[in-house]
Protein backbone atom coordinates (compact mmCIF):
# COMPACT_ATOMS: atom_id res chain seq x y z
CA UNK A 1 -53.93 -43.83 46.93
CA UNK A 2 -50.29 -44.07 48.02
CA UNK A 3 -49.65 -46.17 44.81
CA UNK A 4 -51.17 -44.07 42.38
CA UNK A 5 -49.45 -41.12 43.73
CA UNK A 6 -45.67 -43.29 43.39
CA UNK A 7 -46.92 -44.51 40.20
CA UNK A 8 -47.44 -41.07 39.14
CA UNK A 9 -44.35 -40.00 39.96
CA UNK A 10 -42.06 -42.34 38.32
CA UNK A 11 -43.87 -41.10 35.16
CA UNK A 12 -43.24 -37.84 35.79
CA UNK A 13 -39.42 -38.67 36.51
CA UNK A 14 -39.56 -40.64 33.64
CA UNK A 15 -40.89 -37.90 31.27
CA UNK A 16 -38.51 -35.44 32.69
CA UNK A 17 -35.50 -37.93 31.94
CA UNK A 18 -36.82 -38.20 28.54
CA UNK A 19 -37.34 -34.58 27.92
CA UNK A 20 -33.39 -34.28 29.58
CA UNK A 21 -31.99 -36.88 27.12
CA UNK A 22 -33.79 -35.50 23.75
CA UNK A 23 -32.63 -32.38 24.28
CA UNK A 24 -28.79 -33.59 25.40
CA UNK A 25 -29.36 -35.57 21.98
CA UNK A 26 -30.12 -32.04 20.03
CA UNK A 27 -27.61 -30.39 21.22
CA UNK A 28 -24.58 -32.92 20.59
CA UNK A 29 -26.51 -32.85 16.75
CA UNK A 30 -25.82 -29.35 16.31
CA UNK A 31 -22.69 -28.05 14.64
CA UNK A 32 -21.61 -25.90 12.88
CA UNK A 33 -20.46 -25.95 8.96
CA UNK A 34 -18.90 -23.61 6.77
CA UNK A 35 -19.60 -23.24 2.99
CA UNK A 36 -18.61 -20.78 0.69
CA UNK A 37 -20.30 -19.35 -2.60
CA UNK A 38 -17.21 -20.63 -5.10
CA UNK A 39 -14.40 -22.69 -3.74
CA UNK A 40 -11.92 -22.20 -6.93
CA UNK A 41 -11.27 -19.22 -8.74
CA UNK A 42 -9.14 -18.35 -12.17
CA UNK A 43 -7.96 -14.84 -11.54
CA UNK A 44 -7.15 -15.18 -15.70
CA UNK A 45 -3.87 -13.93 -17.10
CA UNK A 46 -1.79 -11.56 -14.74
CA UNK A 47 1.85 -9.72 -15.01
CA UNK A 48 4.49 -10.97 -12.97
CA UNK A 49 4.50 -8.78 -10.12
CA UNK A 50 0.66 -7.92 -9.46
CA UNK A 51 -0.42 -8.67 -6.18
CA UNK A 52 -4.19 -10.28 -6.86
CA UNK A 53 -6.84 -10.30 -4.41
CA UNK A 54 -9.27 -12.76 -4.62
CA UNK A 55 -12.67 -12.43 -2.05
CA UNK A 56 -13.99 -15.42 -1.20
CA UNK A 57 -17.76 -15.38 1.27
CA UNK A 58 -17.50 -17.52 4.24
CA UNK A 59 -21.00 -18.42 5.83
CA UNK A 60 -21.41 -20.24 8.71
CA UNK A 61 -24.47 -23.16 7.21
CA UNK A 62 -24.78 -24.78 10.50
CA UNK A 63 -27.07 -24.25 13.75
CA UNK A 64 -23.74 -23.51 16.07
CA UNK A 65 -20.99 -20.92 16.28
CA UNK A 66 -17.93 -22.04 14.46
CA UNK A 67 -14.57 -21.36 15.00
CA UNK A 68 -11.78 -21.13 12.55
CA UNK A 69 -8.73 -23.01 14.67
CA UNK A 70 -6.23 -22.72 11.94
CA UNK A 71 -5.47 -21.49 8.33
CA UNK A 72 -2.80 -23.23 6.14
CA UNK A 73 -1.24 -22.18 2.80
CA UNK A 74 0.15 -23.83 0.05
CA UNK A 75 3.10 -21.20 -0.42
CA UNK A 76 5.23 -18.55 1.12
CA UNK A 77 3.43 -16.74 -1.75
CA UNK A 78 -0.29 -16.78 -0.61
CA UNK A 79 -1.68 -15.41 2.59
CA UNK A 80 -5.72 -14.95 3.70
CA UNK A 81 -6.85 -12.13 5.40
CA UNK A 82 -9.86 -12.42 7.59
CA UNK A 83 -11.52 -10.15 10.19
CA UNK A 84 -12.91 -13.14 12.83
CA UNK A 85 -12.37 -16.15 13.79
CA UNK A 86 -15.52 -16.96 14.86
CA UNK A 87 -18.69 -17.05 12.94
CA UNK A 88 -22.45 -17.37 14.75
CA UNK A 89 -24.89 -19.61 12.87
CA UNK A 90 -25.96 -18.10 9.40
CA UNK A 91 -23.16 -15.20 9.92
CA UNK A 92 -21.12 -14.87 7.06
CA UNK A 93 -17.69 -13.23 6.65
CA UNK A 94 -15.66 -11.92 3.89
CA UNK A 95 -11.77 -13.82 3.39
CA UNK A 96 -9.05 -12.05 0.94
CA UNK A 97 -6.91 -14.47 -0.57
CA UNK A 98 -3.54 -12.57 -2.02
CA UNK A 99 -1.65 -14.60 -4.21
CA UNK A 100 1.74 -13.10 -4.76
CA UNK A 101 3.08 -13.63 -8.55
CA UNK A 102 6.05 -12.35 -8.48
CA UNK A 103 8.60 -15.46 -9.34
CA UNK A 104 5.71 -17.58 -10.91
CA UNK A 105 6.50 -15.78 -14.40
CA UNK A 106 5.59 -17.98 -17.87
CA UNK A 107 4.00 -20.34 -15.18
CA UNK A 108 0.23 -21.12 -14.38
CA UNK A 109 0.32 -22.17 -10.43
CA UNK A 110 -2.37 -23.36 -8.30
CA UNK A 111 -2.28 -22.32 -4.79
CA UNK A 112 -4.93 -22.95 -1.97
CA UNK A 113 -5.73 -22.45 1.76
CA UNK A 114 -7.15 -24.96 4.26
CA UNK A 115 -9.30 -23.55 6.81
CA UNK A 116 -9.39 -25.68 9.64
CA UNK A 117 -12.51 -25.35 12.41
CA UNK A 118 -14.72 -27.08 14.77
CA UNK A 119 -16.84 -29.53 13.05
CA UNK A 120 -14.23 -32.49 12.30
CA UNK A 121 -16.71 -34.44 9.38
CA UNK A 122 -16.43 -31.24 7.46
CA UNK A 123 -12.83 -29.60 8.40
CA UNK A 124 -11.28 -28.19 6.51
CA UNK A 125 -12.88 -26.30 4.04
CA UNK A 126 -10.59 -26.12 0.87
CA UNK A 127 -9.96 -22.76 -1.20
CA UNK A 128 -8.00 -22.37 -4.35
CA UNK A 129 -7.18 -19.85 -6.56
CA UNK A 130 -4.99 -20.48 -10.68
CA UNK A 131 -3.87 -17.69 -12.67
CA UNK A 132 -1.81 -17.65 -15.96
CA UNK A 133 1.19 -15.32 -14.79
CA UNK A 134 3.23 -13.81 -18.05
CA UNK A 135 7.17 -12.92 -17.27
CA UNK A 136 7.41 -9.40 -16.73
CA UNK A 137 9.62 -8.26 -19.73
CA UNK A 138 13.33 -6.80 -19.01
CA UNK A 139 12.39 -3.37 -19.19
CA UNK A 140 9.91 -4.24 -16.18
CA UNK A 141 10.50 -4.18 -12.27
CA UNK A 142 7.90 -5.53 -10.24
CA UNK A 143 6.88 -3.42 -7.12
CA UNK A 144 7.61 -6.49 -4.83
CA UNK A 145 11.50 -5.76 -6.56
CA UNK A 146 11.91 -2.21 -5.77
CA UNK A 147 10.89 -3.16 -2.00
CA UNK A 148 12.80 -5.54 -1.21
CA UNK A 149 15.74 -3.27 -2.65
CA UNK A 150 14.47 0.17 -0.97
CA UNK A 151 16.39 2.52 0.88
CA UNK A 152 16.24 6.28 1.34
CA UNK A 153 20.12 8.33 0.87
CA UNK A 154 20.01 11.25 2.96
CA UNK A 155 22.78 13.86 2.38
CA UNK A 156 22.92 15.75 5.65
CA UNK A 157 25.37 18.73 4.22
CA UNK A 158 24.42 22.15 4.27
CA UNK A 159 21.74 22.87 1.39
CA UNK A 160 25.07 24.91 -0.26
CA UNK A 161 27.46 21.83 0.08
CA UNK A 162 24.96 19.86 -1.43
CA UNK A 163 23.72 21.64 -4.71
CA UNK A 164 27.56 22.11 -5.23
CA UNK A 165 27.83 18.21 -5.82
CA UNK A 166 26.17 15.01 -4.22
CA UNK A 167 25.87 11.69 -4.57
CA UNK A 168 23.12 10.53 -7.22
CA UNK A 169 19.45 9.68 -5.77
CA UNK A 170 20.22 11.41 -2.76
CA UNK A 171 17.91 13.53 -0.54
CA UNK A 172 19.43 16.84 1.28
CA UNK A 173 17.96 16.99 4.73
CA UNK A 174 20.71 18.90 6.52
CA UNK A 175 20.83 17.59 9.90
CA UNK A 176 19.28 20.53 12.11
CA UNK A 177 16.44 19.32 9.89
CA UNK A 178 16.25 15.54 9.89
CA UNK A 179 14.73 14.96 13.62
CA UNK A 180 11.32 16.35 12.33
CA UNK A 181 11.64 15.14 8.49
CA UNK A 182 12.26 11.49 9.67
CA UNK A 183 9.01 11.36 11.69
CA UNK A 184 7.13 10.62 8.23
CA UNK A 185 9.56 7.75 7.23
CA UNK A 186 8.74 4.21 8.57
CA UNK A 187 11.02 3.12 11.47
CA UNK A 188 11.70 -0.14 9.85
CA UNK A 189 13.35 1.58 6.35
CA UNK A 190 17.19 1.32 5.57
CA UNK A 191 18.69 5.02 5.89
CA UNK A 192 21.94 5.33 4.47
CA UNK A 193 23.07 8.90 5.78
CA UNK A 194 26.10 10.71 4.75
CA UNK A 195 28.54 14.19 5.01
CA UNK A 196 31.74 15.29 3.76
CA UNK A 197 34.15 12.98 6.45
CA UNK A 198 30.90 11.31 8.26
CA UNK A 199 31.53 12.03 11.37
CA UNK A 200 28.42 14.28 11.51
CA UNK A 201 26.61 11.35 9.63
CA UNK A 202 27.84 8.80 12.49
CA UNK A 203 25.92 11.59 15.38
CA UNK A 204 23.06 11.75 13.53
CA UNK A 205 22.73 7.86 13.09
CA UNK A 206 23.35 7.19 16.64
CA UNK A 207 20.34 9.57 17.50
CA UNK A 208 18.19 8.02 15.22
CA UNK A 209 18.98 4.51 16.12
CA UNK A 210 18.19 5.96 20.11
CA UNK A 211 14.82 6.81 18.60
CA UNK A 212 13.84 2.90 17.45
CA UNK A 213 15.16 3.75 13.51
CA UNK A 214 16.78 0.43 13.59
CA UNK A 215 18.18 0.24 10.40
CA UNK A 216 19.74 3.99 9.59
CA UNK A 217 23.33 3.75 9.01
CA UNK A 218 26.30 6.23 8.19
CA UNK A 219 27.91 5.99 5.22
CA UNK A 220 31.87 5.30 6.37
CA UNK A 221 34.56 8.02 4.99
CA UNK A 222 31.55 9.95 4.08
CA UNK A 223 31.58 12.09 0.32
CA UNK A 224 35.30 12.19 0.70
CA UNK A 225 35.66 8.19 0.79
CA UNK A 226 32.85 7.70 -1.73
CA UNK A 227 34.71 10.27 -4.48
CA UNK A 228 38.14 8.35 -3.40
CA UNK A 229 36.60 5.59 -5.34
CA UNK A 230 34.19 6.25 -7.68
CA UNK A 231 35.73 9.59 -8.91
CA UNK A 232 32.93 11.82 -10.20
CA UNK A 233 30.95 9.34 -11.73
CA UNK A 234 28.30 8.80 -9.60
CA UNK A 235 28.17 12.31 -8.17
CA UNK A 236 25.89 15.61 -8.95
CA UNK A 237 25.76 18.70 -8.89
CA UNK A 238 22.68 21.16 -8.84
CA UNK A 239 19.16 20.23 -6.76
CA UNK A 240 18.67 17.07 -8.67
């Protein structure tokens, strides 16, 4: 009796080890994968300038979460949005590959992101995106131009001094004013300001820069200094 009870029981420890390992062995199987619907895409003939957007569908193929460690680009110029970094099993997600042309004119570039993740047979999975860019024409300025040129020119004169004559392109915020109109402009903008001598345009750029508007400068000498050298040639008069 005492045999067949021991006997019993190493089967039972045995099935139990068994059971233990088979399911240790399906769960170092599982992993995830990542595929996507079309891994290369011809966005066709674009200006120079245009930023295009290319959506690409992520979905997670395997029977584990994966997680998206790390996303390299070919180029200053490209850049992937995504919303997560992890996907569960069968979740998809949706990626936006922008592919900045500007610079690429009368050229036909390739550029592509590696998405690196946890499954090191498969990673990474490889996206790329061609486009025939055409040269914007001399008459043209791309928006990525005018950017990286902006800046606002705020005339902070009296609304009298300033219809009388002003620089050209400028704005007249007279500077009881500009505390509440500068609330809509982004803190990060250059702000050239300006009066007759600028010494009111020096105040109001030191309490701007107290409020985190980083960039907002005076103009030196004010209207006086600018008119001492460029005459009247690059002033107005009237509300333009």
């Amino acid at each position: 009796m005492t045999k067949r009870t021991t006997l019993g029981s190493v089967f039972s420890l045995v099935g139990m080890v068994c059971v233990l390992l088979s399911a240790m062995a399906s769960q170092s199987l599982a992993a995830p994968e990542l595929r996507v619907d079309k891994s290369h895409r011809d966005i066709g003939t674009v200006k120079e300038g245009i930023k295009a957007h290319v959506k690409f569908e992520l979905t997670n193929v395997g029977d584990s979460e994966a997680v998206l460690a790390k996303i390299e680009t070919s180029a200053a110029c490209t850049a992937a949005d995504i919303p997560t970094r992890k996907l569960a099993a069968g979740e998809s997600v949706e990626l936006d590959f922008i592919f900045e042309t500007l610079g690429y004119g009368d050229r036909t570039p390739t550029r592509s992101i590696k998405i690196g993740y946890n499954n090191d047979a498969k990673s990474p999975l490889e996206l790329s995106v061609t486009g025939n860019i055409l040269a914007a024409k001399p008459h043209e300025a791309p928006a990525g131009e005018l950017s990286y040129n902006f800046y606002l020119l705020v005339d902070v004169r009296s609304e009298k001094a300033y219809k009388k004559e002003h620089i050209i392109g400028a704005v007249n915020v007279p500077g009881k004013e500009l505390e509440d109109w500068i609330k809509k402009v982004p803190k990060h903008m250059l702000i050239y300001l300006y009066s007759d001598t600028g010494e009111k345009s020096d105040e109001a750029a030191q309490k701007l820069r107290e409020k985190k508007y980083s960039q907002c400068k005076s103009l030196v000498g004010g209207l006086q200094e600018w008119k001492s050298r460029h005459g009247d040639e690059l002033t107005i008069s009237g509300k333009h």
